[in-house]
N, C-alpha and C. Protein backbone atom coordinates (compact mmCIF):
# COMPACT_ATOMS: atom_id res chain seq x y z
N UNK A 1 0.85 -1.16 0.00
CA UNK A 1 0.00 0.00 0.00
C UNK A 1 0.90 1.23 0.00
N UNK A 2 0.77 2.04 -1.01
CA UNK A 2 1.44 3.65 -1.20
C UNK A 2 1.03 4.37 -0.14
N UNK A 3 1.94 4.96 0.23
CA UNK A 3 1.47 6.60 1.62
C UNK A 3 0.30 7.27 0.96
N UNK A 4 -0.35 7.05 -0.31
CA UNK A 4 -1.84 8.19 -0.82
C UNK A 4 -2.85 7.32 -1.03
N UNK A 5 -2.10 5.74 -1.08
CA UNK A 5 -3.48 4.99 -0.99
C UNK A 5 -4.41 4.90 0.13
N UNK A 6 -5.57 4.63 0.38
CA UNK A 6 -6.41 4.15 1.36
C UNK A 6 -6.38 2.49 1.25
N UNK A 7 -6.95 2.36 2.70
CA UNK A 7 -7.38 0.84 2.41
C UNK A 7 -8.65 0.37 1.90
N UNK A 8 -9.47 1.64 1.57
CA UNK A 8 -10.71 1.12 0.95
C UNK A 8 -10.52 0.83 -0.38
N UNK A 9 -9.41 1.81 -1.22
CA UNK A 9 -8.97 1.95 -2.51
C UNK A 9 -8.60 0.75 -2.65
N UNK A 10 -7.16 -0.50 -1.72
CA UNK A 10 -6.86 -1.24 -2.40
C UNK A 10 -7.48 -2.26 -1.91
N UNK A 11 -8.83 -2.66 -1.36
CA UNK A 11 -9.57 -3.40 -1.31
C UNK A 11 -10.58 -3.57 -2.31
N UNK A 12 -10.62 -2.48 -3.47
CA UNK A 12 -11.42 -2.17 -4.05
C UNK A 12 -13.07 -1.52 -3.67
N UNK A 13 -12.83 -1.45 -2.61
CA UNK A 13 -14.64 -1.48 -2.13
C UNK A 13 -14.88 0.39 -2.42
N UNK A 14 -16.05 0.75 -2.79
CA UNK A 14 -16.41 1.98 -3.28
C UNK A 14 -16.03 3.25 -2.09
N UNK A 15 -15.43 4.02 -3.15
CA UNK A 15 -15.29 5.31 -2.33
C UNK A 15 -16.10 6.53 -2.31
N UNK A 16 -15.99 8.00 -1.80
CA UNK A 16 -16.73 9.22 -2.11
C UNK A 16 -16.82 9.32 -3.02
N UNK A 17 -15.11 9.51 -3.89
CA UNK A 17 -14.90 10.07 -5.23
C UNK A 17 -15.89 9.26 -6.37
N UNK A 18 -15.80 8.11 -5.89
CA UNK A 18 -17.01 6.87 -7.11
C UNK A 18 -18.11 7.40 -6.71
N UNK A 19 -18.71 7.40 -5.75
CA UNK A 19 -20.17 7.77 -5.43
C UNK A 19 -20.37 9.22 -5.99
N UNK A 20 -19.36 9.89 -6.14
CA UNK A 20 -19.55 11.70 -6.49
C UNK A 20 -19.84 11.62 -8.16
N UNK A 21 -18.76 10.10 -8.70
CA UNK A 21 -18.53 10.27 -10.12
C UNK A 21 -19.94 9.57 -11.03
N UNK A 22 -20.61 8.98 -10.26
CA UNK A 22 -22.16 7.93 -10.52
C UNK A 22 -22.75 9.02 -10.27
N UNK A 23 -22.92 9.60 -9.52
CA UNK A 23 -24.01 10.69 -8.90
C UNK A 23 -24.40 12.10 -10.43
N UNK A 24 -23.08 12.28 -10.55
CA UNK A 24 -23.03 13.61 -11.68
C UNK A 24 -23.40 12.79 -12.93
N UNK A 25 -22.92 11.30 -12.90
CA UNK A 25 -23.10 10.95 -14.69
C UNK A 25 -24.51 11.00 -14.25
N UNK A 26 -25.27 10.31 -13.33
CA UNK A 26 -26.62 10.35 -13.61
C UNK A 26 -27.31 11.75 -14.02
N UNK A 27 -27.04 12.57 -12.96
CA UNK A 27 -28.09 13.80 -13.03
C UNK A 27 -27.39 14.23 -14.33
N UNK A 28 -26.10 14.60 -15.28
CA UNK A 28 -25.98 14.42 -16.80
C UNK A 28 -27.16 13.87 -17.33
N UNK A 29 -26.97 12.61 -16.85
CA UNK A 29 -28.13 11.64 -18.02
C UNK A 29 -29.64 12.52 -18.21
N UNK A 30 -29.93 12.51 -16.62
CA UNK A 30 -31.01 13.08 -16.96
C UNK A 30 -31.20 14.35 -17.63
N UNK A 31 -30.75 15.44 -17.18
CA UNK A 31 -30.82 16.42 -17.91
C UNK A 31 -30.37 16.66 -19.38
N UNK A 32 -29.63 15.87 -19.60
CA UNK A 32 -29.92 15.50 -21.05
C UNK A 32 -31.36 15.24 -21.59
N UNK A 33 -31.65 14.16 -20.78
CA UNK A 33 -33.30 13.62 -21.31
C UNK A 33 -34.11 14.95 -21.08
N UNK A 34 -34.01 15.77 -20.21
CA UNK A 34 -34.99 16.67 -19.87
C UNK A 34 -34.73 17.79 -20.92
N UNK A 35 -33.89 18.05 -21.75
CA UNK A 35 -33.43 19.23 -22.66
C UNK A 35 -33.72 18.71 -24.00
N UNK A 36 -33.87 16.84 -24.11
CA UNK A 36 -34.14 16.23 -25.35
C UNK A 36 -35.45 16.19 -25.53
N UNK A 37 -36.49 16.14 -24.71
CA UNK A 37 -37.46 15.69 -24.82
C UNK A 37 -38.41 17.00 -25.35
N UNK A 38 -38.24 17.66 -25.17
CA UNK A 38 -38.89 18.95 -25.90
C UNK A 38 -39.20 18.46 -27.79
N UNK A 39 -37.67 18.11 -27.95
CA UNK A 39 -37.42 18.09 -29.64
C UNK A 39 -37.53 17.31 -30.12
N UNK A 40 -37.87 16.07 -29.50
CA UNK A 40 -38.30 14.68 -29.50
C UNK A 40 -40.10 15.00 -29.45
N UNK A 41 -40.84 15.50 -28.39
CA UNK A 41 -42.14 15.51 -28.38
C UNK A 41 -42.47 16.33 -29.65
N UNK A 42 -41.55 17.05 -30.56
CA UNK A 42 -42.66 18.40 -31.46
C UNK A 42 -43.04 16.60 -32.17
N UNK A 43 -41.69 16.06 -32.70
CA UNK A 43 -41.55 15.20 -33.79
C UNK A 43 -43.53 14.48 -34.14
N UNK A 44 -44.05 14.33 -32.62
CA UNK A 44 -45.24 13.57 -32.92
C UNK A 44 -46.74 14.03 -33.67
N UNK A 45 -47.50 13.47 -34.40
CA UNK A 45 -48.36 14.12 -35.08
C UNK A 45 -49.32 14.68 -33.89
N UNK A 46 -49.39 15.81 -34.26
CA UNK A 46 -50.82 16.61 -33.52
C UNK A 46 -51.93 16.22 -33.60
N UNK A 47 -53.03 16.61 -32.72
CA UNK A 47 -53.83 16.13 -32.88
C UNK A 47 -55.21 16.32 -34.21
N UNK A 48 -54.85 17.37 -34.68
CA UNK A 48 -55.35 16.84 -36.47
C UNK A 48 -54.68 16.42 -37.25
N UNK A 49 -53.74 16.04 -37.20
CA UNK A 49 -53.42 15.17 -37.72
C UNK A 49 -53.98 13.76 -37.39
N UNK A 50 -54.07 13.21 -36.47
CA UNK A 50 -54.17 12.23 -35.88
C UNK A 50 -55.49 11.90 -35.97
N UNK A 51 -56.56 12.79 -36.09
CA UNK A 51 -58.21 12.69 -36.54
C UNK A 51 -58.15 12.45 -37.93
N UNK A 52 -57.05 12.56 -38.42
CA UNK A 52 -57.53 11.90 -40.19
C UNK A 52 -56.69 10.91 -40.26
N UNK A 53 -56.33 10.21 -39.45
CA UNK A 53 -55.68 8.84 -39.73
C UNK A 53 -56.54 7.85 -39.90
N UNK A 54 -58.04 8.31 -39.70
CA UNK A 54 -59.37 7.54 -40.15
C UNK A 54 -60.69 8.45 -40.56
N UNK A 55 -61.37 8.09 -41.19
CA UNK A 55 -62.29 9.20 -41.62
C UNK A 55 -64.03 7.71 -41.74
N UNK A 56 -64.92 8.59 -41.55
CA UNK A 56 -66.10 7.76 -41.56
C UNK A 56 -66.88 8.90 -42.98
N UNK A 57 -67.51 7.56 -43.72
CA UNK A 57 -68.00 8.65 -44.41
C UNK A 57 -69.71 8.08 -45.10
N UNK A 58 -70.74 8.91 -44.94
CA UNK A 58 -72.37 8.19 -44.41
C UNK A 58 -72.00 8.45 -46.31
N UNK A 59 -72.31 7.55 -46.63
CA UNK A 59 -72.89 6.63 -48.09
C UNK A 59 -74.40 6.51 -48.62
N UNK A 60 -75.32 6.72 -47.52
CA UNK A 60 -76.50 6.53 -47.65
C UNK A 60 -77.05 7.21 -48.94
N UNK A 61 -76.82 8.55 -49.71
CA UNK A 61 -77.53 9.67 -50.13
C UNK A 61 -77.17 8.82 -51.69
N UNK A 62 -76.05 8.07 -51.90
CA UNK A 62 -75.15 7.25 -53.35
C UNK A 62 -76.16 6.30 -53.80
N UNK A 63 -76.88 6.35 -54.68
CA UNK A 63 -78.02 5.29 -55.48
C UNK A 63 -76.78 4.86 -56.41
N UNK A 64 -77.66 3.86 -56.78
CA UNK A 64 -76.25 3.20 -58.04
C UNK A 64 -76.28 4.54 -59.39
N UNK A 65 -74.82 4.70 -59.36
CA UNK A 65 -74.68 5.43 -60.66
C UNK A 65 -73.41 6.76 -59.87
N UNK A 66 -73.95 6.86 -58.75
CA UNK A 66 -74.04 7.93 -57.86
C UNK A 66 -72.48 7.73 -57.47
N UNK A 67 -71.44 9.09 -57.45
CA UNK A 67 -70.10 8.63 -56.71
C UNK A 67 -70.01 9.60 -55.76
N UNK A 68 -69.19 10.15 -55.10
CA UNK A 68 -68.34 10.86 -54.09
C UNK A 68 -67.23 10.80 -53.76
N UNK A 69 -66.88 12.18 -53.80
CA UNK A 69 -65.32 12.14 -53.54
C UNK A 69 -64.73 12.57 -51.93
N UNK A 70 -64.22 12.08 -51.11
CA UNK A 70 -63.86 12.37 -49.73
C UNK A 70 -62.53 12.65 -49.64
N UNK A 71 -62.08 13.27 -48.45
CA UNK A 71 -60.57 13.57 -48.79
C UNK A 71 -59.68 13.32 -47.34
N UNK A 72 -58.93 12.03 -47.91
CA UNK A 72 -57.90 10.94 -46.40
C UNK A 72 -57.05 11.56 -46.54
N UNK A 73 -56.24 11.79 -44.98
CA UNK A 73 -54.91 11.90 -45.54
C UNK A 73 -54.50 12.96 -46.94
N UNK A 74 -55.06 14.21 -46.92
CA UNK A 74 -54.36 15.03 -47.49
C UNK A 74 -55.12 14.26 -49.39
N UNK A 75 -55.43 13.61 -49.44
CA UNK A 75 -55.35 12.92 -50.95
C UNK A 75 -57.06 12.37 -51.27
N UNK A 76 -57.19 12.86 -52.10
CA UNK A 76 -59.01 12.48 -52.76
C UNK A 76 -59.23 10.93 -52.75
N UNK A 77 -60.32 10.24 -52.13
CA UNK A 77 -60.40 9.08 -51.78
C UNK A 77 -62.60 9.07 -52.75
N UNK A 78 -62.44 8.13 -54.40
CA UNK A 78 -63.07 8.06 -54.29
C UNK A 78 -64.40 7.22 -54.09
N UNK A 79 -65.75 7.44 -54.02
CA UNK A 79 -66.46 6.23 -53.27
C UNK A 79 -67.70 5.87 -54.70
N UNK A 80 -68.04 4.63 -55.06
CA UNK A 80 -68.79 4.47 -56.33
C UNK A 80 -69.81 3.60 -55.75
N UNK A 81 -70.78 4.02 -56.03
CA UNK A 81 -71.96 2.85 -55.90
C UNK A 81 -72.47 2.98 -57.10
N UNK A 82 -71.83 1.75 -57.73
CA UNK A 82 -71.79 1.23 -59.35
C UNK A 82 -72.83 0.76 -59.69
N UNK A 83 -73.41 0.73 -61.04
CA UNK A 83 -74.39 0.03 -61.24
C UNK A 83 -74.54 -1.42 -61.75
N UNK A 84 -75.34 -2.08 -61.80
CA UNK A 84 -75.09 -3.80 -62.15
C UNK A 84 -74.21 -3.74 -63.63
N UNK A 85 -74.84 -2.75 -64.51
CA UNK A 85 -74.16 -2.86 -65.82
C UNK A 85 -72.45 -2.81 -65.76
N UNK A 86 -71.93 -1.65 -64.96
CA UNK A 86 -70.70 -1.55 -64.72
C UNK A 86 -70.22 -2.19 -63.86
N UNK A 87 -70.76 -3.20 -63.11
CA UNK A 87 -70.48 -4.35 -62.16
C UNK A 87 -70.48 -5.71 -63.50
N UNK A 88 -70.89 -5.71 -64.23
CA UNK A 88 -70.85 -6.33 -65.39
C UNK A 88 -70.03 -6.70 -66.11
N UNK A 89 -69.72 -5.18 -66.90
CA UNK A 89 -68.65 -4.91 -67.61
C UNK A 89 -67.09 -5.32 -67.09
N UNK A 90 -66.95 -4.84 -65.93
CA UNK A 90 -66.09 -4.90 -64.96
C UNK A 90 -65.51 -6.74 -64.53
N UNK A 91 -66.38 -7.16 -65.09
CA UNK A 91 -66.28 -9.14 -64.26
C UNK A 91 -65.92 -9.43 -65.92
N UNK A 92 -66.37 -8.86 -66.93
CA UNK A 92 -66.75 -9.30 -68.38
C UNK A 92 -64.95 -9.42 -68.77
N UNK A 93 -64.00 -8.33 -68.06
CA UNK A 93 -62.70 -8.34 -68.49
C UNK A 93 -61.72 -9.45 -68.37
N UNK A 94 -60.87 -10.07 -69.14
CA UNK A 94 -60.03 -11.23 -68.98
C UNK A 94 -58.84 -10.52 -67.95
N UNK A 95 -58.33 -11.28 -67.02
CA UNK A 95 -57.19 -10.73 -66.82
C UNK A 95 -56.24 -10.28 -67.46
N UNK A 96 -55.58 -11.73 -68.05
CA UNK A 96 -54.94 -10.99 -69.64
C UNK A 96 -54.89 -10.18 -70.49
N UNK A 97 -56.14 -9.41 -70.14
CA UNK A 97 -56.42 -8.29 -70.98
C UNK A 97 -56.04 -6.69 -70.32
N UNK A 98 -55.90 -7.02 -68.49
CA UNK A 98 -55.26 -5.90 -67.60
C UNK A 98 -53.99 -5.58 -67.81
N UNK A 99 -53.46 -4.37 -68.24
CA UNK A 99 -52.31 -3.67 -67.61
C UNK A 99 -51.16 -3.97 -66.62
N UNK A 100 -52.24 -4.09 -65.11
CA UNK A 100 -51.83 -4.30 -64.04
C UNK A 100 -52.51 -5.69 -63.53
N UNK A 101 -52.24 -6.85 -63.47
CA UNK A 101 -52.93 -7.58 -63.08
C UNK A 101 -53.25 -7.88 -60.86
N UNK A 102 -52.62 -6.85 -60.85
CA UNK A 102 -52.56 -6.83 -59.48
C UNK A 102 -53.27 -6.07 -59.11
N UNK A 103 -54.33 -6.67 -57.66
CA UNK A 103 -55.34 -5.62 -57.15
C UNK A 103 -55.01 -4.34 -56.67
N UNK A 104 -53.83 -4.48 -55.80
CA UNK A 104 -53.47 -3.19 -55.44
C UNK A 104 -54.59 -2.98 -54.57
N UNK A 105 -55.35 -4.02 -53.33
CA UNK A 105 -56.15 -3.51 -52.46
C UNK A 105 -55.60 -4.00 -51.44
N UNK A 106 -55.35 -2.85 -50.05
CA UNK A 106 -54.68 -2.84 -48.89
C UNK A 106 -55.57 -3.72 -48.49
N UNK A 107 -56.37 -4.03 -48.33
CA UNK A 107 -57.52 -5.28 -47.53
C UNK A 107 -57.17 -6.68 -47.97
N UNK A 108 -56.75 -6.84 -49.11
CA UNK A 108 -56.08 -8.05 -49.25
C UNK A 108 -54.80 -8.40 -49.85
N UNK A 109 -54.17 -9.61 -49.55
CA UNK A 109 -53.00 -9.86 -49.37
C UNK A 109 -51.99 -9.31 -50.87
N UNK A 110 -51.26 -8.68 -51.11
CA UNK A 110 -50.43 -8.17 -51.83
C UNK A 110 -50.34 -8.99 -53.49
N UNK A 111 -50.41 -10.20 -53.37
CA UNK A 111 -50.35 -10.78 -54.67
C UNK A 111 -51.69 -11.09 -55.02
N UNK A 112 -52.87 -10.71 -54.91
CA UNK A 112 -54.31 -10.52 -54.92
C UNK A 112 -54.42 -9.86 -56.47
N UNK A 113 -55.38 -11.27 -57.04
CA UNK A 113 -55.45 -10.50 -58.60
C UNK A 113 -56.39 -9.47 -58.99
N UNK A 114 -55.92 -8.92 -59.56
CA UNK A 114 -57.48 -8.04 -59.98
C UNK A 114 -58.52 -7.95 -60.74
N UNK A 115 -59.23 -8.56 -60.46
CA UNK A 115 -60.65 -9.53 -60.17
C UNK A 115 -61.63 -8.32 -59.92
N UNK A 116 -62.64 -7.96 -60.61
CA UNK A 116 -64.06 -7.20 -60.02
C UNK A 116 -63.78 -6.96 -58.36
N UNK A 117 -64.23 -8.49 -58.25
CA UNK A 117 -64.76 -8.50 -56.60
C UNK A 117 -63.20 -8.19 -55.89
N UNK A 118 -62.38 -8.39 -56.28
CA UNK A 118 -60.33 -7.96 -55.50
C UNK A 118 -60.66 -6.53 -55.31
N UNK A 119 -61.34 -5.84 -55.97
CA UNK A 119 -61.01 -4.28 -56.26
C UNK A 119 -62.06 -3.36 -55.61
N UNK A 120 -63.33 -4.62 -55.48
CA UNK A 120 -64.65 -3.65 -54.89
C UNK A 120 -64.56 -4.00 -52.94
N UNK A 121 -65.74 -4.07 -52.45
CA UNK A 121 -66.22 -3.90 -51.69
C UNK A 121 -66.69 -5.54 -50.72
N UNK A 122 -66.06 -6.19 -51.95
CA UNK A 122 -66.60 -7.79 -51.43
C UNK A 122 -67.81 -8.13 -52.67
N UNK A 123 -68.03 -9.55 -52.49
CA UNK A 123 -69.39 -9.94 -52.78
C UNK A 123 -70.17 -9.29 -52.18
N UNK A 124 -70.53 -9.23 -51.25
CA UNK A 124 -71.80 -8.86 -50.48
C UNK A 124 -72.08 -7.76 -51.47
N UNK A 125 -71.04 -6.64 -51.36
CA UNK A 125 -71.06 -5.03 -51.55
C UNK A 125 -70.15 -5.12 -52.97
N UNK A 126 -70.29 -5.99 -54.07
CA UNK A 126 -69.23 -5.59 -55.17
C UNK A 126 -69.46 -4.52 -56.06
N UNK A 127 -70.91 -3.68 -55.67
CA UNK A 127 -71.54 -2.43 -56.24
C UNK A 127 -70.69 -1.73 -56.00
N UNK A 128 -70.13 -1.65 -54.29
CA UNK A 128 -69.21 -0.49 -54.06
C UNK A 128 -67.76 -0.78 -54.20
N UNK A 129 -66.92 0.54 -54.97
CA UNK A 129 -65.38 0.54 -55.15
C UNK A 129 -65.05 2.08 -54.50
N UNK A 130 -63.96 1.68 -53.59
CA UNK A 130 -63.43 3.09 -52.48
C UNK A 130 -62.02 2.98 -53.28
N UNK A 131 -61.41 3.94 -53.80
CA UNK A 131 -60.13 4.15 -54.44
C UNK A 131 -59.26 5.58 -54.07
N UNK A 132 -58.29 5.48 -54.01
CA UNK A 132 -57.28 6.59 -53.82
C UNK A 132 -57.31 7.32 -55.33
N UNK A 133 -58.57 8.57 -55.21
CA UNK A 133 -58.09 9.24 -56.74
C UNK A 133 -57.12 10.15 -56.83
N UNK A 134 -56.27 9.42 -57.03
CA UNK A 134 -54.72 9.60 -57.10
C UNK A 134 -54.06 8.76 -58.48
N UNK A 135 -53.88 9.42 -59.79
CA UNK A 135 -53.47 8.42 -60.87
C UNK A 135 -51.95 8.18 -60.29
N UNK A 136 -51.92 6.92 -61.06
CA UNK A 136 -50.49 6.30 -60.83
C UNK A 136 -49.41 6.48 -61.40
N UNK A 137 -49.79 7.39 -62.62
CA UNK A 137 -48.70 7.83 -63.19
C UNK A 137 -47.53 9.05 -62.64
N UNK A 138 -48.57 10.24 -62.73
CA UNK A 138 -47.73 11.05 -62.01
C UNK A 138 -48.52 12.06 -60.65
N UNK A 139 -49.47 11.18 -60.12
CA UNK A 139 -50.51 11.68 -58.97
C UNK A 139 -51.32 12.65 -59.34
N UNK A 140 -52.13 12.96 -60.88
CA UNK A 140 -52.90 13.72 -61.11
C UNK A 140 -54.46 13.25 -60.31
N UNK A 141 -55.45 14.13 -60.75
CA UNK A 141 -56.72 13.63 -60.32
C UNK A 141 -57.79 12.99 -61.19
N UNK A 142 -57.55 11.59 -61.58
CA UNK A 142 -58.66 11.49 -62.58
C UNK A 142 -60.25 11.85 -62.76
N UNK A 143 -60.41 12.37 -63.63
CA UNK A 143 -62.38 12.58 -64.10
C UNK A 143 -63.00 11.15 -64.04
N UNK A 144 -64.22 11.51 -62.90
CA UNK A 144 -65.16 9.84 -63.39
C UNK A 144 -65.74 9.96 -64.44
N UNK A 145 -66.31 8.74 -64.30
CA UNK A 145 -67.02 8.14 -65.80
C UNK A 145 -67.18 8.97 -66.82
N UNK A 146 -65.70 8.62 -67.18
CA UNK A 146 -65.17 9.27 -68.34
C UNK A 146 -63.26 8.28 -69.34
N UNK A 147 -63.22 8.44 -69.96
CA UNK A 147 -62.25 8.04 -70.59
C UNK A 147 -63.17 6.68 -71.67
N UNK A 148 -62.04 6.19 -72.30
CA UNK A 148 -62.53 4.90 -73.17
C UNK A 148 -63.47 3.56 -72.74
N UNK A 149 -63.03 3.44 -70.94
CA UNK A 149 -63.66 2.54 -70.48
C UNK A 149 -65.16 2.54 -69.26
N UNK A 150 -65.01 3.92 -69.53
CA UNK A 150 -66.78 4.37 -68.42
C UNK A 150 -66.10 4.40 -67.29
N UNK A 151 -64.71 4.32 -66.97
CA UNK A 151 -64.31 4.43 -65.61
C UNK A 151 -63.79 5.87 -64.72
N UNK A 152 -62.65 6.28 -65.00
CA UNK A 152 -62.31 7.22 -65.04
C UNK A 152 -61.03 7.63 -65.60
N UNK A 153 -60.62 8.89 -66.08
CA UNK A 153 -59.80 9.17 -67.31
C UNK A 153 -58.85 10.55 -66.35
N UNK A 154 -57.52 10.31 -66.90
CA UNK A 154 -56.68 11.23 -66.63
C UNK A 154 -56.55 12.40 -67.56
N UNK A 155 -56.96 13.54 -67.92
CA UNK A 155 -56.57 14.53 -68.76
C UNK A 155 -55.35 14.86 -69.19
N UNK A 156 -54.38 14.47 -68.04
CA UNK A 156 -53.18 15.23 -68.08
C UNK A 156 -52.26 14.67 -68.90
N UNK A 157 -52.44 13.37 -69.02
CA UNK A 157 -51.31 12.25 -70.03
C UNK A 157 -52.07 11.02 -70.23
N UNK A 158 -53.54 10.76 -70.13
CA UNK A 158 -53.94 10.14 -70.93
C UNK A 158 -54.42 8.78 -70.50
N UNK A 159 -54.36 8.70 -69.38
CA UNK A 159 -54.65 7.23 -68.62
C UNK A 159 -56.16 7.04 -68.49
N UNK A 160 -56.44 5.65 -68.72
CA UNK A 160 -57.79 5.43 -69.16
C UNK A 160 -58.07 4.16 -67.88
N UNK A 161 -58.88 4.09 -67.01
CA UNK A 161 -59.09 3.76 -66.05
C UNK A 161 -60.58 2.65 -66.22
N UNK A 162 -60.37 1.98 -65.39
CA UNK A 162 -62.23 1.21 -66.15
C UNK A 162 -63.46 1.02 -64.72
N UNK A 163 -64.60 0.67 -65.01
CA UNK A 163 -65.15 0.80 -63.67
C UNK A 163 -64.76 0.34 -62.22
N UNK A 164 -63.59 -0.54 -62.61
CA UNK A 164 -63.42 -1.13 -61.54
C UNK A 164 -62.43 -0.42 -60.86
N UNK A 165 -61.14 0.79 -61.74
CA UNK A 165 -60.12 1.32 -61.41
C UNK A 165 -58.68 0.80 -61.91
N UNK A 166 -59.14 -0.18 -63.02
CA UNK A 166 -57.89 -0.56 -62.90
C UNK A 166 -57.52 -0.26 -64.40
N UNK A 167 -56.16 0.35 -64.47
CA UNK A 167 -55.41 0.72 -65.76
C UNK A 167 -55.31 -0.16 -67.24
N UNK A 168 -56.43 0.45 -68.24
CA UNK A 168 -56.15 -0.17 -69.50
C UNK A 168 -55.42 0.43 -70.58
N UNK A 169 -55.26 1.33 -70.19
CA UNK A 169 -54.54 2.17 -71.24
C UNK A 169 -54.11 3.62 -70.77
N UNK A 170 -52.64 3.80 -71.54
CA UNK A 170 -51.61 5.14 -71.37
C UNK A 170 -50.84 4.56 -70.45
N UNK A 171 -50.38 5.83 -69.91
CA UNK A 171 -49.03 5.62 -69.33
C UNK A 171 -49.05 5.17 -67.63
N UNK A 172 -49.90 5.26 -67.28
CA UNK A 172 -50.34 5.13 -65.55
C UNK A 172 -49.59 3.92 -66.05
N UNK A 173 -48.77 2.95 -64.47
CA UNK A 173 -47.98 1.75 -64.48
C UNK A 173 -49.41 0.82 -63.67
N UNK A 174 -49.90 1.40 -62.53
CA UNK A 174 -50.94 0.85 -61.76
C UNK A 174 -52.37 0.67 -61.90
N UNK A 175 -52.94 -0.17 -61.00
CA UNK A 175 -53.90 -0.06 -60.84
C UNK A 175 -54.54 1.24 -59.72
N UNK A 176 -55.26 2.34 -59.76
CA UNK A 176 -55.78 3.14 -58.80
C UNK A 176 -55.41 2.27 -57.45
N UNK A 177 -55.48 2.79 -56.15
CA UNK A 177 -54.90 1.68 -55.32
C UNK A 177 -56.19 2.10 -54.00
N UNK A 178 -56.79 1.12 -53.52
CA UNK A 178 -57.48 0.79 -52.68
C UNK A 178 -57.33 1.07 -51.42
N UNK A 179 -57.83 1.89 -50.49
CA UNK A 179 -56.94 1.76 -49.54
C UNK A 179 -57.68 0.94 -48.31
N UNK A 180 -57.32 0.96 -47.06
CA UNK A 180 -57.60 -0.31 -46.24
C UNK A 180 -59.79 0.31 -45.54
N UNK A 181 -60.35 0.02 -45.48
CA UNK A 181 -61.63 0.53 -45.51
C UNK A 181 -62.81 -0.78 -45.35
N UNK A 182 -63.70 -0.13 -44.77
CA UNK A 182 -64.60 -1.28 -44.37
C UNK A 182 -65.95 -0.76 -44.01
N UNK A 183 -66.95 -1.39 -44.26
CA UNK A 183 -68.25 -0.81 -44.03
C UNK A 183 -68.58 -1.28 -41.95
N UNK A 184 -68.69 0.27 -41.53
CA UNK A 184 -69.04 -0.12 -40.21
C UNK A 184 -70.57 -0.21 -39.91
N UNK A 185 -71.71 0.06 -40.61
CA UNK A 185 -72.94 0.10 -40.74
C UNK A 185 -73.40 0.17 -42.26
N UNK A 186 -74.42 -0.52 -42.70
CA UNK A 186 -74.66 -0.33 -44.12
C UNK A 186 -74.60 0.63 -45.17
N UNK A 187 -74.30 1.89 -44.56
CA UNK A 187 -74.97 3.05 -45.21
C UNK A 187 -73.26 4.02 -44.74
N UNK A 188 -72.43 3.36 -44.09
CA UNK A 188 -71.19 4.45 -43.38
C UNK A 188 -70.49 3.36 -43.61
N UNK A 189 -69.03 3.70 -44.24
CA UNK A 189 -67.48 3.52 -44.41
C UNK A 189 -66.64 3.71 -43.53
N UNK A 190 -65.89 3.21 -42.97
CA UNK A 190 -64.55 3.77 -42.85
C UNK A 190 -63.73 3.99 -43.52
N UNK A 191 -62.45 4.58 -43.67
CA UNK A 191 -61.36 4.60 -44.43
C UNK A 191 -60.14 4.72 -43.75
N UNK A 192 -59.18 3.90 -43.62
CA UNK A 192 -57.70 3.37 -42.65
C UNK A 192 -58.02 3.15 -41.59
């Protein structure tokens, strides 16, 4: 043992100076956390934000023929209560004959073909189709029932859309894309 050692030092057992040097890293730590957390809390969505992370929307007033446009998330979401003819037309298409053969509906599983009923509302409801009107080409807003196929048509470069939403022609790569949505009462939607 050196004349500056202690015997607590070369026993190893804890001294002031350790207890002084734990003591400051902590209250560091914390006040770190307490100076971080400000710039950390803006980061989270507010609370409108957070009210359109779902939207309900009453359907009742839509006879077949009848559409509406609602707006999720910043982006036009639209709603069709189709008629049997364009529920028709729509089943009448070969796959082989789609663009995109992929549904592109968040409700079902990712390699989901696109099929009438993949794209609508279910059997029950295959009258109704809820779509992100959002074209896929370069995020314009397509016009309904309009373009070559009675569906809806892009002005801006030419994309031709069919009742069901899904891309037969121009430059769009996709199908309109579905987003996750569900009927909570017959007549009212949800959407995400």
């Amino acid at each position: 043992m050196s004349e500056h050692e202690t015997a607590s030092e070369t026993l190893g057992e804890p001294t002031r100076r350790d207890f002084l040097y734990l003591t400051t890293g902590m209250a560091g730590a914390v006040g770190a956390a307490a100076v971080a957390w400000p710039f950390i809390d803006q980061m989270r969505p507010d609370a409108s934000t957070l009210a359109l992370a779902s939207i309900e929307v009453d359907v009742s007033s839509l006879q077949p023929g009848m559409s509406l446009t609602a707006k999720w998330r910043g982006k036009p979401v639209f709603i069709r209560n189709r008629t049997d003819k364009e529920v028709e037309e729509a089943n009448a298409v070969a796959l082989a004959d789609l663009k995109d053969p992929v549904a592109r509906n968040a409700n079902l599983p990712a390699d989901a073909q696109a099929t009438d009923v993949d794209r609508s509302a279910g059997k029950d409801k295959e009258n109704w189709i809820v779509m992100i009107g959002s074209c896929t080409h370069l995020g314009c807003v397509p016009l309904g029932q309009a373009g070559d196929f009675g569906g809806w048509f892009c002005p801006c470069h030419g994309s031709h859309y069919d009742t069901a939403g899904r891309i037969r022609k121009g430059p769009a790569p996709e199908n309109l894309a579905v987003p996750t949505f569900a009927f909570t009462t017959d007549t009212v939607i949800k959407i995400g």
